[in-house]
Structure formats: structure tokens, C-alpha cells
Protein backbone atom coordinates (compact mmCIF):
# COMPACT_ATOMS: atom_id res chain seq x y z
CA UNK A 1 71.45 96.14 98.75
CA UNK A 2 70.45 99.95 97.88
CA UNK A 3 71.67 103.23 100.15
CA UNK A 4 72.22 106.38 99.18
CA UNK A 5 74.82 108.93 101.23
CA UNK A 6 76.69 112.27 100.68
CA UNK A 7 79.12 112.00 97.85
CA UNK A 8 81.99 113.16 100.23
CA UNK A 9 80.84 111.04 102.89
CA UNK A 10 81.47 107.97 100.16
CA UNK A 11 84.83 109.26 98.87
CA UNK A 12 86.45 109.86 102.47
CA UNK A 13 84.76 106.60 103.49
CA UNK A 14 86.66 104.77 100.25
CA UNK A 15 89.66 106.64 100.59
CA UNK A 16 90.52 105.34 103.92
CA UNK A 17 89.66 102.07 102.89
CA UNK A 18 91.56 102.01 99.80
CA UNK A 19 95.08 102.14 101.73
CA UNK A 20 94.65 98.31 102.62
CA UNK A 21 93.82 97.28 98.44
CA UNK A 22 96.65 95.80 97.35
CA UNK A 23 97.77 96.78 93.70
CA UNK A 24 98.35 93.32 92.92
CA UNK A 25 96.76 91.16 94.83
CA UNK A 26 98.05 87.92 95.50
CA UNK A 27 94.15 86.80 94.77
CA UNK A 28 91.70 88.78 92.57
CA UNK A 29 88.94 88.92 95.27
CA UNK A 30 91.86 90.98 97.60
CA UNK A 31 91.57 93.81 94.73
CA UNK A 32 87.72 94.16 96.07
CA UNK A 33 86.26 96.73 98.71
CA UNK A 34 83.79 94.90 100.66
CA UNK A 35 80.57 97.06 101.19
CA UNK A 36 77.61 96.07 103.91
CA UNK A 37 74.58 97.59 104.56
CA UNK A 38 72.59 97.41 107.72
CA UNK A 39 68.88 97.52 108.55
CA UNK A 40 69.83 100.17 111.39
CA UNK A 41 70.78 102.50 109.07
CA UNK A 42 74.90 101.87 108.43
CA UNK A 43 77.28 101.31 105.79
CA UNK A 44 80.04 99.13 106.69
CA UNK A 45 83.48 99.39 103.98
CA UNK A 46 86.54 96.94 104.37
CA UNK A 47 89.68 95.73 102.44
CA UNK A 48 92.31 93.44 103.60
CA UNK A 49 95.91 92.52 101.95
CA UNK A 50 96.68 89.68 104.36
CA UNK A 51 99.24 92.32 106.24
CA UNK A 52 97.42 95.19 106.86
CA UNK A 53 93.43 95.89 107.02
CA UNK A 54 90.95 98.66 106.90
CA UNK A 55 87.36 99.40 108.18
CA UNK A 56 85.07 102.15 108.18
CA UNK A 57 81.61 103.20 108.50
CA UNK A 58 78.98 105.89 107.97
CA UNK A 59 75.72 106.70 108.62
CA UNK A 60 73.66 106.13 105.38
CA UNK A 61 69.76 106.15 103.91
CA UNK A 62 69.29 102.44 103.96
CA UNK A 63 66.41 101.01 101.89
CA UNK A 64 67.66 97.58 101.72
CA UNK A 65 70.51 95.96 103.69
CA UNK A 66 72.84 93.69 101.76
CA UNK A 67 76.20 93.12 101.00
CA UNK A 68 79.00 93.16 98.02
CA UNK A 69 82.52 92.70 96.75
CA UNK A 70 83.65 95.91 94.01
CA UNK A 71 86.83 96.51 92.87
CA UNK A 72 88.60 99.24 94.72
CA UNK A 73 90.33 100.73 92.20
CA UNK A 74 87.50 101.84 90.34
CA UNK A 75 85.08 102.87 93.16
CA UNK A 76 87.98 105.02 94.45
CA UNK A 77 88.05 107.16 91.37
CA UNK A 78 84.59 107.05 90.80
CA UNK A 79 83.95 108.38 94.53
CA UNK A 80 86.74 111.08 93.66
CA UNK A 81 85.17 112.15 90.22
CA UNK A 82 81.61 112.11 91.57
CA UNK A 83 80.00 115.33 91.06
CA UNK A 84 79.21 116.65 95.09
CA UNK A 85 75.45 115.08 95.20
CA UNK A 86 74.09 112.90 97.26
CA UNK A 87 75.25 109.09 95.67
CA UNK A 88 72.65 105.91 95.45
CA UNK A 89 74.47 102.58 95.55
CA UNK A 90 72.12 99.75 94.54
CA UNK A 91 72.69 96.02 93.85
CA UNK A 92 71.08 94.83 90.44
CA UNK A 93 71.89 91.32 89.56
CA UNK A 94 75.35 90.58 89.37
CA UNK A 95 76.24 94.28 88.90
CA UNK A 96 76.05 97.07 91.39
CA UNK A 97 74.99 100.78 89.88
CA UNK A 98 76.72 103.97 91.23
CA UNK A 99 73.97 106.72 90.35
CA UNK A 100 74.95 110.39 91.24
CA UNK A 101 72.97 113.17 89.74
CA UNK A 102 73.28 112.90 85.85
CA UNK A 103 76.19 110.19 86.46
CA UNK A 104 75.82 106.41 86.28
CA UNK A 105 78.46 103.75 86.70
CA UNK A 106 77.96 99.84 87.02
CA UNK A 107 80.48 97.78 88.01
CA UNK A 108 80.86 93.79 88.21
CA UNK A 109 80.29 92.28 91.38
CA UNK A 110 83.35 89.37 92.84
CA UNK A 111 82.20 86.70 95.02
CA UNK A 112 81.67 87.57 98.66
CA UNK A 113 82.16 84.48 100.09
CA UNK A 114 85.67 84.04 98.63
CA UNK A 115 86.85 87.28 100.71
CA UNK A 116 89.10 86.59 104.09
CA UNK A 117 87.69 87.43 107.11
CA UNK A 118 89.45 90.56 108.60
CA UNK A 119 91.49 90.33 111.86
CA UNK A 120 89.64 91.49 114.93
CA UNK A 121 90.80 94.78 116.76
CA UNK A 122 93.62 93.91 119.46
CA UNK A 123 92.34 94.93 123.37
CA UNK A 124 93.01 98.47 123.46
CA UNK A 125 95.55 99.64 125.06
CA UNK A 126 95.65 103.21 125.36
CA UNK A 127 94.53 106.38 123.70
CA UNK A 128 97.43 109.20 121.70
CA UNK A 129 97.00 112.73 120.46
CA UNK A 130 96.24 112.22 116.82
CA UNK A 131 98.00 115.65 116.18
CA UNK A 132 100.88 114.19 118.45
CA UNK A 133 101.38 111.43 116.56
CA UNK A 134 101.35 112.66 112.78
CA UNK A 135 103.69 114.72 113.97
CA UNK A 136 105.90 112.21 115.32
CA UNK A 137 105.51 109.74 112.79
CA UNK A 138 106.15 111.91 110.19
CA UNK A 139 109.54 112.97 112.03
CA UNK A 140 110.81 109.54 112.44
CA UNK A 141 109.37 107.75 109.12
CA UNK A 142 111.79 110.44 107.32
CA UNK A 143 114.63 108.84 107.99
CA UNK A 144 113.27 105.03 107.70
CA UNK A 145 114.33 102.78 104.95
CA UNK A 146 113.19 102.22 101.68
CA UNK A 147 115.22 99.46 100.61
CA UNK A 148 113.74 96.59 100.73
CA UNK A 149 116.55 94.01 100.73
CA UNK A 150 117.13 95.36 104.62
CA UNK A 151 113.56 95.13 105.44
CA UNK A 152 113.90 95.44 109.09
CA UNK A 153 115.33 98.94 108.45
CA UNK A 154 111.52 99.28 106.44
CA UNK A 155 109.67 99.62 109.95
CA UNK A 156 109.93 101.81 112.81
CA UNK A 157 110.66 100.54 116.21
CA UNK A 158 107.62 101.54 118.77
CA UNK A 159 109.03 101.52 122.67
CA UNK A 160 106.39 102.07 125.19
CA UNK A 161 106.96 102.45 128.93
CA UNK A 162 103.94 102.91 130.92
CA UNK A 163 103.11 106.80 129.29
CA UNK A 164 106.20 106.95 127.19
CA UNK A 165 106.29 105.93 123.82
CA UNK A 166 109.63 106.09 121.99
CA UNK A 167 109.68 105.82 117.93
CA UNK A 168 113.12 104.95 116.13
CA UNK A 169 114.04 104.55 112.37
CA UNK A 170 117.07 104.60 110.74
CA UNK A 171 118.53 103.75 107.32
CA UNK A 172 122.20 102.96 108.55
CA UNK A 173 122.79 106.54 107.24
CA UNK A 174 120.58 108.61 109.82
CA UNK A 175 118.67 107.97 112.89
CA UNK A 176 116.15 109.51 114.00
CA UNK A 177 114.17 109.38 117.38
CA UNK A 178 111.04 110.84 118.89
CA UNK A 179 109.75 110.64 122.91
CA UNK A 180 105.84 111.23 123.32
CA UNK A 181 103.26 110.93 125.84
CA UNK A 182 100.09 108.63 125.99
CA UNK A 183 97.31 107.93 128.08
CA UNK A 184 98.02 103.85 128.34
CA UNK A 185 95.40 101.45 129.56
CA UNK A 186 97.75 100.07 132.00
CA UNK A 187 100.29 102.11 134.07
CA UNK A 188 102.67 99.08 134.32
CA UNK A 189 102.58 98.55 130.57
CA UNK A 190 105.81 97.87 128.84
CA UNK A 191 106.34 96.59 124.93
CA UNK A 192 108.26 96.87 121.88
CA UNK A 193 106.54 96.61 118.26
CA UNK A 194 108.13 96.77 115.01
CA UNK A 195 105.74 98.32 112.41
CA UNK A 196 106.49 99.16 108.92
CA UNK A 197 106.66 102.74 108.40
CA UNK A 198 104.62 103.66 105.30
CA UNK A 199 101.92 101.92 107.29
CA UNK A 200 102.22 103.61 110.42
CA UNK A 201 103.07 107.03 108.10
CA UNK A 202 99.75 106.65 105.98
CA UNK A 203 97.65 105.87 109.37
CA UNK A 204 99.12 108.57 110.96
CA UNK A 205 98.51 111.13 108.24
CA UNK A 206 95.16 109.68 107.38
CA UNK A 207 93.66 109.80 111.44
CA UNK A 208 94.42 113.57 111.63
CA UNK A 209 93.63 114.86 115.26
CA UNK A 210 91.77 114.00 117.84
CA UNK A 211 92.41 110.80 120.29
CA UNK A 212 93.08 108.08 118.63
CA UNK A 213 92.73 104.92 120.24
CA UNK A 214 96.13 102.44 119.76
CA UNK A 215 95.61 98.73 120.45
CA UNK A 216 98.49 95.97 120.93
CA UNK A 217 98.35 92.40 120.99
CA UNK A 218 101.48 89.98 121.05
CA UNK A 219 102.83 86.33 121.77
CA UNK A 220 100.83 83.38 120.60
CA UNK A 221 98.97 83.73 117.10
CA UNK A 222 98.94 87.48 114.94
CA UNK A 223 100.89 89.69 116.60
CA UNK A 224 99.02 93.10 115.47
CA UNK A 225 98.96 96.87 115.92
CA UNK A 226 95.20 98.12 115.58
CA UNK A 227 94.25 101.87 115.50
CA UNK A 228 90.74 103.24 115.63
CA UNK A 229 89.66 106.73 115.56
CA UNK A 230 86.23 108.42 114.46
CA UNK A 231 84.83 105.35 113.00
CA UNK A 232 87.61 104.54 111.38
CA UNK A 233 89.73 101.06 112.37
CA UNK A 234 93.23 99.89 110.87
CA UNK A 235 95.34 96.77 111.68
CA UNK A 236 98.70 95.54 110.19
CA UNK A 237 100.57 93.17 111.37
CA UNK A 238 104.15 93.43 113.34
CA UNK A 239 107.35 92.71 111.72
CA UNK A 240 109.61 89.57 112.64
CA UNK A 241 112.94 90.30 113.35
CA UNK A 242 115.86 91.99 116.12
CA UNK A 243 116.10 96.00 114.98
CA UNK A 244 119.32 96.65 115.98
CA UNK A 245 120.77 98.41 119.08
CA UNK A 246 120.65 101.71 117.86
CA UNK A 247 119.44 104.22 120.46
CA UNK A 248 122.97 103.81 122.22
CA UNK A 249 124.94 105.99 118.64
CA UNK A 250 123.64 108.98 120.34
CA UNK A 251 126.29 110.58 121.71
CA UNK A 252 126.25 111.16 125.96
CA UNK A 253 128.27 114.53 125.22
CA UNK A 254 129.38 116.54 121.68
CA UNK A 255 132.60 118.86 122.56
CA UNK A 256 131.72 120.85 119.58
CA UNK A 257 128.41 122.49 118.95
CA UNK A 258 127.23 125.01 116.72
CA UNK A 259 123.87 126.93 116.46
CA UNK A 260 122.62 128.23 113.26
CA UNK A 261 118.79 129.37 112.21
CA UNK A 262 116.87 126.48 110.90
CA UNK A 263 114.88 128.02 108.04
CA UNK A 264 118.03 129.63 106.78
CA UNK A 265 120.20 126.97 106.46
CA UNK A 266 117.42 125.18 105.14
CA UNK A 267 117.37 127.63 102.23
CA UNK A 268 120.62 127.96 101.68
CA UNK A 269 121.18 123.78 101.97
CA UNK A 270 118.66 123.80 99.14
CA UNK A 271 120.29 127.13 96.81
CA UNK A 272 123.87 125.61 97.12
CA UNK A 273 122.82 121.87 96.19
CA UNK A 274 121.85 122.92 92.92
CA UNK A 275 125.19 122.44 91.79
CA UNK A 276 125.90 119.48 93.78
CA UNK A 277 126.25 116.30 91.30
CA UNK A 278 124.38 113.16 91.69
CA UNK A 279 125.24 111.57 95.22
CA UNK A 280 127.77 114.16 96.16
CA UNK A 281 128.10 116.24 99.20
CA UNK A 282 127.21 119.59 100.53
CA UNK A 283 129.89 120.93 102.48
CA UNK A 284 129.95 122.82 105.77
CA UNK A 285 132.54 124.46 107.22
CA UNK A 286 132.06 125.67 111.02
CA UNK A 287 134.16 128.92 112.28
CA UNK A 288 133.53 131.68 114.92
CA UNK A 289 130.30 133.61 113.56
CA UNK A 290 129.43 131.76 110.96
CA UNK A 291 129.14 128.69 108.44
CA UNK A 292 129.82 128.62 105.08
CA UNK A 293 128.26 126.04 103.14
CA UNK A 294 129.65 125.06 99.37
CA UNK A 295 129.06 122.44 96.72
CA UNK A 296 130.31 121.42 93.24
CA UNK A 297 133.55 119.90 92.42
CA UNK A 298 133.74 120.14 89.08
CA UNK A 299 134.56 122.99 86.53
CA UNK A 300 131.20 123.60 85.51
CA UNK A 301 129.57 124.64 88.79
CA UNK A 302 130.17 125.65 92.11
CA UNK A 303 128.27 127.43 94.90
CA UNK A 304 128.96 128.46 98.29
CA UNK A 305 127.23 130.73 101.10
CA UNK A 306 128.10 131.72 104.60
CA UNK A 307 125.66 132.25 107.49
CA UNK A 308 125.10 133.77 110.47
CA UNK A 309 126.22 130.73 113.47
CA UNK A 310 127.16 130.39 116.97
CA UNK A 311 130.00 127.74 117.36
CA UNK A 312 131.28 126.31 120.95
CA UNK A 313 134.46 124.38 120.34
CA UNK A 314 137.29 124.37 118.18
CA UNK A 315 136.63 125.24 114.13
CA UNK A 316 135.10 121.67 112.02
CA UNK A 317 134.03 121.06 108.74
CA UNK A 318 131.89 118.47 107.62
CA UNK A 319 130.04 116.89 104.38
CA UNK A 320 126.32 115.70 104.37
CA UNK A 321 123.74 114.09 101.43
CA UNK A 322 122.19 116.92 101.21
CA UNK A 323 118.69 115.31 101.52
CA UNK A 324 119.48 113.37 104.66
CA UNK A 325 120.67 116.85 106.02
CA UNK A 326 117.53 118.80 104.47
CA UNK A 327 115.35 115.91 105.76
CA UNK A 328 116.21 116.35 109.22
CA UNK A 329 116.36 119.88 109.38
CA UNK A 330 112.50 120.26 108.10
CA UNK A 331 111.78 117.39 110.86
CA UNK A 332 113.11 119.69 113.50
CA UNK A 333 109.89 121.96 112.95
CA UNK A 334 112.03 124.44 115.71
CA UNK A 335 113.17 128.09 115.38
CA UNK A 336 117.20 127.16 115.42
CA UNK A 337 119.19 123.88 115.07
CA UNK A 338 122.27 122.60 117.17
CA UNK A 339 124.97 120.53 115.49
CA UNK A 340 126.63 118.81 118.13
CA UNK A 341 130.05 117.24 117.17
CA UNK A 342 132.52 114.78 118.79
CA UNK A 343 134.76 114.31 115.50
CA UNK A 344 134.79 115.28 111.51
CA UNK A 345 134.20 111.31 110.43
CA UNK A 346 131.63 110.45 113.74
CA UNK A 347 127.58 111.39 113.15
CA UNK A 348 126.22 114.65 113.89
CA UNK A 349 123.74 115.38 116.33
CA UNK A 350 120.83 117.89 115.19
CA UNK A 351 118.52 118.83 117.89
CA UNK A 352 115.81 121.77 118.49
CA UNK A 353 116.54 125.03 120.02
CA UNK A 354 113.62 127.54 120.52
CA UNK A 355 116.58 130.64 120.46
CA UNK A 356 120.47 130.08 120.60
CA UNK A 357 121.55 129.15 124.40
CA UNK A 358 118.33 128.31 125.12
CA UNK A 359 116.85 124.64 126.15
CA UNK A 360 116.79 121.54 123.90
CA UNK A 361 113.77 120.41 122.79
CA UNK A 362 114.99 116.99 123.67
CA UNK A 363 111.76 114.59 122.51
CA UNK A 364 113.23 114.74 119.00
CA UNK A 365 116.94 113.98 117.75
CA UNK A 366 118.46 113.11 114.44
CA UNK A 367 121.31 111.66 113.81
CA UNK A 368 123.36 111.99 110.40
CA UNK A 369 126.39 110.27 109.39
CA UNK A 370 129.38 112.88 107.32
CA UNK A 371 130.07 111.80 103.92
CA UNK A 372 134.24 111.32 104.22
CA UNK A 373 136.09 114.75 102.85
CA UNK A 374 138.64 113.72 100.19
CA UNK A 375 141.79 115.39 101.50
């Protein structure tokens, strides 16, 4: 095997592929990249972790086609600290030489035929926004969690309804949902997939715009998401198990809402939790005109700041983890926030609001549970 390519063709080419290299594999040939070249002229990259796999290709000066097993690891930071010249990759013996301008590498080859063979791309079954859905992703996968003795609360739950998709995550502490359009395959199409969010977050991030094309498959053998865009193919498999009933905490009505400028009670969220101690509370405390947020119980500290707000009910004050509330607030991405209320101890809703009195941008809501005020 011997090609030479682009040295940022190679290092976006590994990059992608190095999401799906385990850092400790269950077996050693699972820490490998597999690299083929073709007689027509393309270079073929894979890696697999028995969950989730990766593929990618480029175009590529071929002078002879072959193929071999690296170790990820290294050929990811040797692609990164490449200098930006074109890059020959040649097979000699049991090694394989990296050979960039003044640069040289060899590294050990792993046996080939011990590597799995990757799961094949589910039918497609419909095409997204790739701008759409980093966007979404990222909204949801915020509030997703991270514990991994609840794993189901790991993935995000994927609803799709002919051209609607619905995303949903939640940590038992927050919720957060997002509504998008797709172009689906199938008009009468309706599932439900369970993905694990750092999956779906790094495919997201790593697809960047353009269509991407989404791919489902489901009941007997792997049940699999697949997503393919510019060359570039991931699958993972679905998680077992019953997410719970969540969409139904939103609240039908809040008789208390107030309205206050996102970016500034982002910044102030952030200037008063300085003080806050470890796992304690930023509170807020709702009146006519304003909110005054304030944090610190102890002697040593204390901070506190009103702003500018809009409030439709009777007066309410409430206590958030200030990261949860800072969290959703920066996944709002809209010029003001409503806070929409039914009691002190019950979760707040936060949705978008392009100016006070205006419309909701209703395809994303959060939902935060109060830390209890000690009377």
C-alpha cells in the first residue's frame, strides 16, 4: 500500500475517524484505524468500538492499493502535528512509514484480519439540516445525564412523526426539549430511538452543515442509527430500555410569568455565583420591574443584583444550580427569556421570546427544577 494526500485532507479524514477508537479497547486490534487503498484512486479510513463506528474517505494519489491496521492514537497526533505538506503513506514490511516533508514516522502494523467487520449503513430514511441539527443537539444534550449508574438518562430520546422530529433529555433535574423539521423518506413514518448523547453530540458537532442524511433501522437483529454526510458515515447502536414519560412535566399553563433579557441575566447569573459555595443556590426573587438575583450564605461572601424584568402574576422567588439555570439560558440562543411559574417548589419553564410580549419560540423549552428555600 503507498498514497500520498494533503496533510489536512489526512488529519480531518483521522479526526472523524478517531471518535469511534476506543481508549481502552476491550481487544488491542479495536485501538487500530483501519486504512484501504483503492486502484480507482480512494482512501478508505474506519474504526469500530463494537457500539458505535466510523467511516470516511478521500480522494488520494494511489500508487499501490493495499490495506492496514495502525494505531489510532498515534496517527491522530501525527496527522495533527504534520507540518501542512502533502503526506506519503507507504506499507514497508510489517511497518507502515508516514513521510511528510522533512518528517518521518513508522509505526507497527496489527493484524487486519483480526479486525470486526463494521455494521452496514441502515436504509435511509430521510435527510436534516446539518446546521439544524447541531443546533438542536447541542440544546438538548445540555441537559442529558452524565451519570452513568442511570444510563438511560445518558441518551437522548429521538421522536419522529412523519417531518417532525422531537429530541428529549433530562437528568431528573432539568428537561429539555427541541421540535425540528426533516425531509423523511416516508411521509407515514413514525419511530422512537434512544441514542446516547455524547454520540449524537460529537456527530452532530463533527457533520457541520449541509444535509445530512439520517438512517434508522429497528426490530430483529442491531437496532442502529447511521448518519452520512460529505463522505463521511457514522453508526452507533440504540439503547435498551423505557425513557420515562417525561414530555407530560411541561406545564399546559404557568399563572406566573416573568420576562427578563437573556444575555443579562446570563451575566449577572455568572457575577453573583462567584460567591455561591459548592452546590448551593442562586437566588431569584421576582417583583414588579425587576429581579434581583443574590448568592452566598455565609459571612465571608455575598452578592446580589437586580435587573430590569417584566412580571405577570403575583411576586415569587425561587433558587436554581446555577449551572442548570446558566445552561439553559445559553441554550435559549433568543433575545429575552420567559420564566413561567405555577408554584415556588414546582419546575420552571424557560422559553424564547424574540422581544417581551412577543411570540414564543416554542420548538425549544427547558425545564428546571428550584432548589427548596430554607425558610
Amino acid at each position: 500500500m503507498k498514497f500520498s494526500v494533503e496533510r489536512d485532507v489526512l488529519a480531518d479524514a483521522v479526526a472523524w475517524i478517531s471518535r469511534a477508537v476506543p481508549a481502552r479497547p476491550p481487544v488491542p486490534v479495536l485501538a487500530g484505524v483501519h486504512i484501504t487503498a483503492t486502484e480507482d484512486g480512494l482512501v478508505r479510513l474506519a474504526s469500530f468500538d463494537y457500539e458505535v463506528s466510523a467511516r470516511g474517505e478521500f480522494p488520494a494519489s494511489v500508487e499501490t492499493a493495499g490495506e492496514v491496521l495502525v494505531s489510532g492514537r498515534l496517527l491522530r497526533e501525527i496527522s495533527n502535528a504534520l507540518p501542512h505538506k502533502p503526506v506519503e503513506l507507504s506499507l514497508e514490511g510489517t511497518k507502515v512509514s508516514v513521510t511528510c516533508g522533512a518528517s518521518r514516522f513508522t509505526l507497527a502494523t496489527m493484524p487486519v484480519d483480526q479486525y470486526p467487520t463494521l455494521p452496514e449503513l441502515p436504509e435511509h430514511s430521510g435527510t436534516i439540516d446539518g446546521t439544524a441539527l447541531q443546533q438542536a443537539v447541542a440544546q438538548v444534550t445540555a441537559a442529558a445525564s452524565r451519570d452513568e449508574t442511570l444510563p438511560i438518562l445518558t441518551g437522548v430520546r429521538v421522536e419522529i412523526e412523519g417531518s417532525h422530529i422531537s429530541l428529549l433529555a433530562t437528568d431528573r433535574y432539568r428537561l429539555a426539549l427541541r421540535e425540528l423539521e426533516w425531509k423523511p423518506s416516508k411521509s407515514d413514518i413514525s419511530t422512537v430511538a434512544l441514542v446516547r448523547a455524547k454520540t449524537l453530540a460529537d456527530t452532530a458537532k463533527a457533520l457541520g452543515a449541509g444535509d445530512v442524511t439520517v438512517a434508522l433501522s429497528s426490530g430483529q437483529g442491531m437496532d442502529l442509527i447511521g448518519f452520512e454526510a460529505g463522505g463521511l458515515v457514522t453508526t452507533s447502536l440504540l439503547m435498551d430500555g423505557d425513557y420515562p414519560a417525561v414530555r407530560r412535566l411541561f406545564p399546559d399553563s404557568s399563572p406566573i410569568k416573568a420576562v427578563v433579557k437573556t444575555s443579562e441575566l446570563i451575566e449577572a447569573t455568572r457575577r453573583v455565583a462567584l460567591v455561591a459555595e459548592r452546590n448551593s443556590s442562586v437566588r431569584l426573587a421576582f417583583a414588579e420591574g425587576e429581579v434581583t438575583l443574590d448568592a452566598g450564605q455565609s459571612d465571608d461572601a455575598q452578592a446580589s443584583e437586580a435587573l430590569t424584568a417584566t412580571l405577570d402574576g403575583d411576586p415569587i422567588t425561587v433558587a436554581f444550580n446555577p449551572q442548570y439555570l446558566l445552561d439553559g439560558l445559553s441554550a435559549l440562543g433568543s433575545e429575552y427569556v420567559q420564566l413561567g411559574f405555577t408554584q415556588e417548589t414546582k419546575p420552571v419553564e424557560f422559553v424564547g421570546l424574540s422581544e417581551p410580549g412577543g411570540d414564543v419560540a416554542a420548538e425549544f423549552r427547558y425545564l428546571l427544577v428550584p432548589i427548596r428555600i430554607a425558610s
